[in-house]
N, C-alpha and C. Protein backbone atom coordinates (compact mmCIF):
# COMPACT_ATOMS: atom_id res chain seq x y z
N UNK A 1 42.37 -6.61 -10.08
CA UNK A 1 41.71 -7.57 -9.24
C UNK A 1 40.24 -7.71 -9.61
N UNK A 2 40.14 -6.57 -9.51
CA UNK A 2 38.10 -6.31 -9.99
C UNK A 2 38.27 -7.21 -11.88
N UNK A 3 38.94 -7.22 -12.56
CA UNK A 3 38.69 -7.18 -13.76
C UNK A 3 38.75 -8.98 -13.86
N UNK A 4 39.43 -9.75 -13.11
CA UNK A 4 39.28 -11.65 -13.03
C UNK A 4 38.06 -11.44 -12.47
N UNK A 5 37.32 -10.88 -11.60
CA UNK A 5 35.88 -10.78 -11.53
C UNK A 5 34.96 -10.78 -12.69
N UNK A 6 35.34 -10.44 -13.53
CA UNK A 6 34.16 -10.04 -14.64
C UNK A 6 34.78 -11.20 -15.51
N UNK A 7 35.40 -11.92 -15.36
CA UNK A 7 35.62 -13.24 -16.25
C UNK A 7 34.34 -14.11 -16.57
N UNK A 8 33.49 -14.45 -17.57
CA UNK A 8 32.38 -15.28 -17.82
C UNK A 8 32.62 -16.87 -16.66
N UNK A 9 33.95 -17.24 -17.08
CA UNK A 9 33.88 -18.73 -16.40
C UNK A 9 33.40 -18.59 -14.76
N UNK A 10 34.28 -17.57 -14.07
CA UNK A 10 34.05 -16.74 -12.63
C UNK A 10 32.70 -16.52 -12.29
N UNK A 11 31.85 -16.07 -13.45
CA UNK A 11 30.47 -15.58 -12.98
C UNK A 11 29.86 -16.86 -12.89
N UNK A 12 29.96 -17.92 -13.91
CA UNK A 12 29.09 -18.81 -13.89
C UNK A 12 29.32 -19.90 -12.95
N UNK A 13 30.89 -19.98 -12.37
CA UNK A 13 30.79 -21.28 -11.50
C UNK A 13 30.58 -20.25 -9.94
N UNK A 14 30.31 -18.95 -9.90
CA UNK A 14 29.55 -18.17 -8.63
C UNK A 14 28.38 -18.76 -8.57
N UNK A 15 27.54 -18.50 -9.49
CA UNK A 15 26.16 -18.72 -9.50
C UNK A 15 25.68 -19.91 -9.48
N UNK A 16 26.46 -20.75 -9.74
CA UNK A 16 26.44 -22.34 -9.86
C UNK A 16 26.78 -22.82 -8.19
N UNK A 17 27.92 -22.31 -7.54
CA UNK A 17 27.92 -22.49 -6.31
C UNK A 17 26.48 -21.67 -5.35
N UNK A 18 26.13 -20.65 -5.88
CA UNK A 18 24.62 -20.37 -5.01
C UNK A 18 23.79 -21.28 -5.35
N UNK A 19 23.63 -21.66 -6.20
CA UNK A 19 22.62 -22.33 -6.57
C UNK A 19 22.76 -23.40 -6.05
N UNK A 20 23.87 -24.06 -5.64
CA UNK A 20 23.87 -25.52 -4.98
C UNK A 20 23.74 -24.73 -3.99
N UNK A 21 24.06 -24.19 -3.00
CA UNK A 21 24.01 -23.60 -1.29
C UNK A 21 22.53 -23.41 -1.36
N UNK A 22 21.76 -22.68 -2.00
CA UNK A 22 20.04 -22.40 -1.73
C UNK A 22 19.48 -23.20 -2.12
N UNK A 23 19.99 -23.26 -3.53
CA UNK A 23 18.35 -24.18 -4.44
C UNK A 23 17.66 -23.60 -4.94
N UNK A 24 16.72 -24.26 -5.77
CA UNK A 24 16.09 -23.34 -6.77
C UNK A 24 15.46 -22.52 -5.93
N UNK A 25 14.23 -23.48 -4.95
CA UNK A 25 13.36 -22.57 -4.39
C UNK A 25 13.74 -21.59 -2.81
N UNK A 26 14.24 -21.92 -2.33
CA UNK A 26 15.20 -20.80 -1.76
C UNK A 26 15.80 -19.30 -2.46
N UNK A 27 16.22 -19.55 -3.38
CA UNK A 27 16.71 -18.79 -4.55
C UNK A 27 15.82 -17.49 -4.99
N UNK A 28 14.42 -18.00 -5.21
CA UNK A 28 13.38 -16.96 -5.72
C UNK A 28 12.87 -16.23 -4.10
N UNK A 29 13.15 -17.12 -3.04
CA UNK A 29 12.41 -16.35 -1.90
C UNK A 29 13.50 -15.17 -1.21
N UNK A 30 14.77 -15.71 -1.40
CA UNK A 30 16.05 -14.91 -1.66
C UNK A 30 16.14 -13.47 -2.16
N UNK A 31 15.65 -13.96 -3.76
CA UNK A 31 15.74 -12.37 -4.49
C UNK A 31 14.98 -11.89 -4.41
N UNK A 32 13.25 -12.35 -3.90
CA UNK A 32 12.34 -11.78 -4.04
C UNK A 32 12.83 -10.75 -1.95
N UNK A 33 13.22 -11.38 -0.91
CA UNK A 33 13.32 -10.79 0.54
C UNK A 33 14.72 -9.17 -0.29
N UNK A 34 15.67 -9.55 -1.23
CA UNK A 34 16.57 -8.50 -1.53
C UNK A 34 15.67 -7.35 -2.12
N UNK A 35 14.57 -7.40 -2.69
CA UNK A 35 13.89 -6.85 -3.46
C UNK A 35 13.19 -6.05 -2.23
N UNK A 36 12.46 -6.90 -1.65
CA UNK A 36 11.64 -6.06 -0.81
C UNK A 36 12.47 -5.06 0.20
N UNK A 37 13.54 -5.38 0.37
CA UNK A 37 14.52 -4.46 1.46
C UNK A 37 14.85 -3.44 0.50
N UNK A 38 15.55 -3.90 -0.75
CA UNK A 38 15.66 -2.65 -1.27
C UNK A 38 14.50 -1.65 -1.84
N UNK A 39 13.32 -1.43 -1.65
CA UNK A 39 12.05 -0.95 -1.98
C UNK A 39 12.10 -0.23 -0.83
N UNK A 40 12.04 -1.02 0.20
CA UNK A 40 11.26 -0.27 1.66
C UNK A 40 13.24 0.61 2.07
N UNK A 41 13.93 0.45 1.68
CA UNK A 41 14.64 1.15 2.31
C UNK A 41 14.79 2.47 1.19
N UNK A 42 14.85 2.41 -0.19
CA UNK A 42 14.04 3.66 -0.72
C UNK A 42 13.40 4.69 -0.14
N UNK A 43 12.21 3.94 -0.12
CA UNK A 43 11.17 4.45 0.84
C UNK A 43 11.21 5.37 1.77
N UNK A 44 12.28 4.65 2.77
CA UNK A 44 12.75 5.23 4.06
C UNK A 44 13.38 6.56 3.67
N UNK A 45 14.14 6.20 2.67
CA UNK A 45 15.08 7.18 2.28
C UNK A 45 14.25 8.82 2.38
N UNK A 46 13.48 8.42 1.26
CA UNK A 46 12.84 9.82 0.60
C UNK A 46 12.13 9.95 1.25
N UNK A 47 11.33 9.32 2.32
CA UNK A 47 10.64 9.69 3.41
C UNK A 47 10.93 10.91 4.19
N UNK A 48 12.22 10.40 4.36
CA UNK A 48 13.08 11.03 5.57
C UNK A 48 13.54 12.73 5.03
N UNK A 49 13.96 12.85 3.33
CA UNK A 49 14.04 13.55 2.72
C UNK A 49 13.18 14.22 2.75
N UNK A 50 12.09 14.09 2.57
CA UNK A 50 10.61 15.29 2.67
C UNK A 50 10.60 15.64 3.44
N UNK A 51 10.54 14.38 4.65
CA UNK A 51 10.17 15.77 6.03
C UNK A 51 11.15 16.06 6.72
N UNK A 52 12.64 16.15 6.21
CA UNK A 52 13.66 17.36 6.65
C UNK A 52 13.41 18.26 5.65
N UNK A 53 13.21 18.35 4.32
CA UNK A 53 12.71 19.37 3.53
C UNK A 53 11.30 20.28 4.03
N UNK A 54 10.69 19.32 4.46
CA UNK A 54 9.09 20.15 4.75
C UNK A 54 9.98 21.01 6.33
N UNK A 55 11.03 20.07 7.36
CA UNK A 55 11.16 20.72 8.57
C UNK A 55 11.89 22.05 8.18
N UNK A 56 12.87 22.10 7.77
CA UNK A 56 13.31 23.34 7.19
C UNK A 56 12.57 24.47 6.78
N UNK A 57 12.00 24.03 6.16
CA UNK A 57 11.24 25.35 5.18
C UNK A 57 10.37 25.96 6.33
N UNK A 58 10.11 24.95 6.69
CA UNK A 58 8.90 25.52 8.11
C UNK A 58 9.55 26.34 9.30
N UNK A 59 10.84 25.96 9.27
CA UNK A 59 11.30 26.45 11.06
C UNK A 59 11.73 27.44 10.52
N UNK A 60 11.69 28.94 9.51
CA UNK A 60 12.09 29.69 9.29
C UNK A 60 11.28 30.71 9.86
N UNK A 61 11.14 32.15 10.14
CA UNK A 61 9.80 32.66 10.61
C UNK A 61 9.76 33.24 8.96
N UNK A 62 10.90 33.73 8.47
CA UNK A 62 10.50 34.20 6.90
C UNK A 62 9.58 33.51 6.10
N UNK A 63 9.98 32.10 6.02
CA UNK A 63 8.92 31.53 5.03
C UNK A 63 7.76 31.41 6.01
N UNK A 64 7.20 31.31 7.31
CA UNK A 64 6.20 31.54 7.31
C UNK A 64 5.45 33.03 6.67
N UNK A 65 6.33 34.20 7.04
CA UNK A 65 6.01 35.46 6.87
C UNK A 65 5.25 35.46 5.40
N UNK A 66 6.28 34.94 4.36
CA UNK A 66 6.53 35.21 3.17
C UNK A 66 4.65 33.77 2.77
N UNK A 67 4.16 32.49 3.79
CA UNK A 67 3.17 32.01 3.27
C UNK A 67 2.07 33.28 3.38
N UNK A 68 1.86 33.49 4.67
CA UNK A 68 1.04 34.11 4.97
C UNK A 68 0.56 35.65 3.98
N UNK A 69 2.10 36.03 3.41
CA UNK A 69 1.74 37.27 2.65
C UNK A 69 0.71 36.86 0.99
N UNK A 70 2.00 35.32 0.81
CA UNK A 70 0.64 35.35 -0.15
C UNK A 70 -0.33 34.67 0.06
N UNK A 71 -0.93 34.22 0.87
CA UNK A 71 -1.97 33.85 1.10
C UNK A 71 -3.14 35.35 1.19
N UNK A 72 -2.76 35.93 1.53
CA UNK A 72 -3.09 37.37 1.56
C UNK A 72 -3.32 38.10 -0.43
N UNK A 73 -2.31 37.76 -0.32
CA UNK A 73 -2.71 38.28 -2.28
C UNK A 73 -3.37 37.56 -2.99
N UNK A 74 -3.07 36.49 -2.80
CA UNK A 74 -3.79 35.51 -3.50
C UNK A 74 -5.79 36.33 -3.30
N UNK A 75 -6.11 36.34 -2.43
CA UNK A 75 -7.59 36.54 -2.20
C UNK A 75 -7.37 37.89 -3.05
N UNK A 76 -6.82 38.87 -3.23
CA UNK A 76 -7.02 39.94 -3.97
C UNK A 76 -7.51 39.81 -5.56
N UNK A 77 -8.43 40.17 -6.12
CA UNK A 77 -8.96 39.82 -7.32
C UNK A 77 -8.08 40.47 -8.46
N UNK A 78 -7.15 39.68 -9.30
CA UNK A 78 -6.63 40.34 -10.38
C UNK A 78 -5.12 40.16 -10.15
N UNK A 79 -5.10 39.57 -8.44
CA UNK A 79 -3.59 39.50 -8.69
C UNK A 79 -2.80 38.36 -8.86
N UNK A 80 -2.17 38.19 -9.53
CA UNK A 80 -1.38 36.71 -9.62
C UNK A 80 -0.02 36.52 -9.67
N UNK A 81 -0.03 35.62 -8.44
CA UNK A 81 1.66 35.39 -8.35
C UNK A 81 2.00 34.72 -9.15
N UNK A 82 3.56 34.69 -9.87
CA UNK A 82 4.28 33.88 -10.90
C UNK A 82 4.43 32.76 -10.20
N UNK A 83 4.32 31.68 -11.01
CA UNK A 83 4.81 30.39 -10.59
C UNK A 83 3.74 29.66 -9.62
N UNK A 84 2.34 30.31 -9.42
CA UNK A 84 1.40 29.72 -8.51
C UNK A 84 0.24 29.38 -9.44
């Protein structure tokens, strides 16, 4: 079924029927409103991703335990944590 989809003649009398339904200039304000939704809903996405990542890490009392310790070494002269 999917594969008469990908027929050249199929694609072009699609696009030929949008193009009569919008018009040219309809058309660019069209792809340009698809564009902007798909950007800002990105956005949203990984937004949302950080700060359940940042909420997690935080609501642990360990990883606070574990900032606070090195924050503590860190000021010690000579010592250095891996990976900081």
């Amino acid at each position: 079924m999917i594969d008469g989809l990908r027929q050249p003649w199929r694609l072009r009398s699609s696009l030929l029927i949008v193009l009569i339904d919008f018009g040219p200039g309809k058309l660019s304000e069209l792809g340009s409103a698809i564009g902007r939704s798909i950007r800002e809903f990105r956005r949203n996405v990984r937004d949302e991703t950080s700060g359940q990542r940042a909420a997690e890490r935080a609501r642990t009392p360990e990883t606070a335990f574990l900032r606070w310790t090195l924050a503590r070494l860190r000021r010690v002269p000579g010592f250095r944590v891996p990976g900081y």
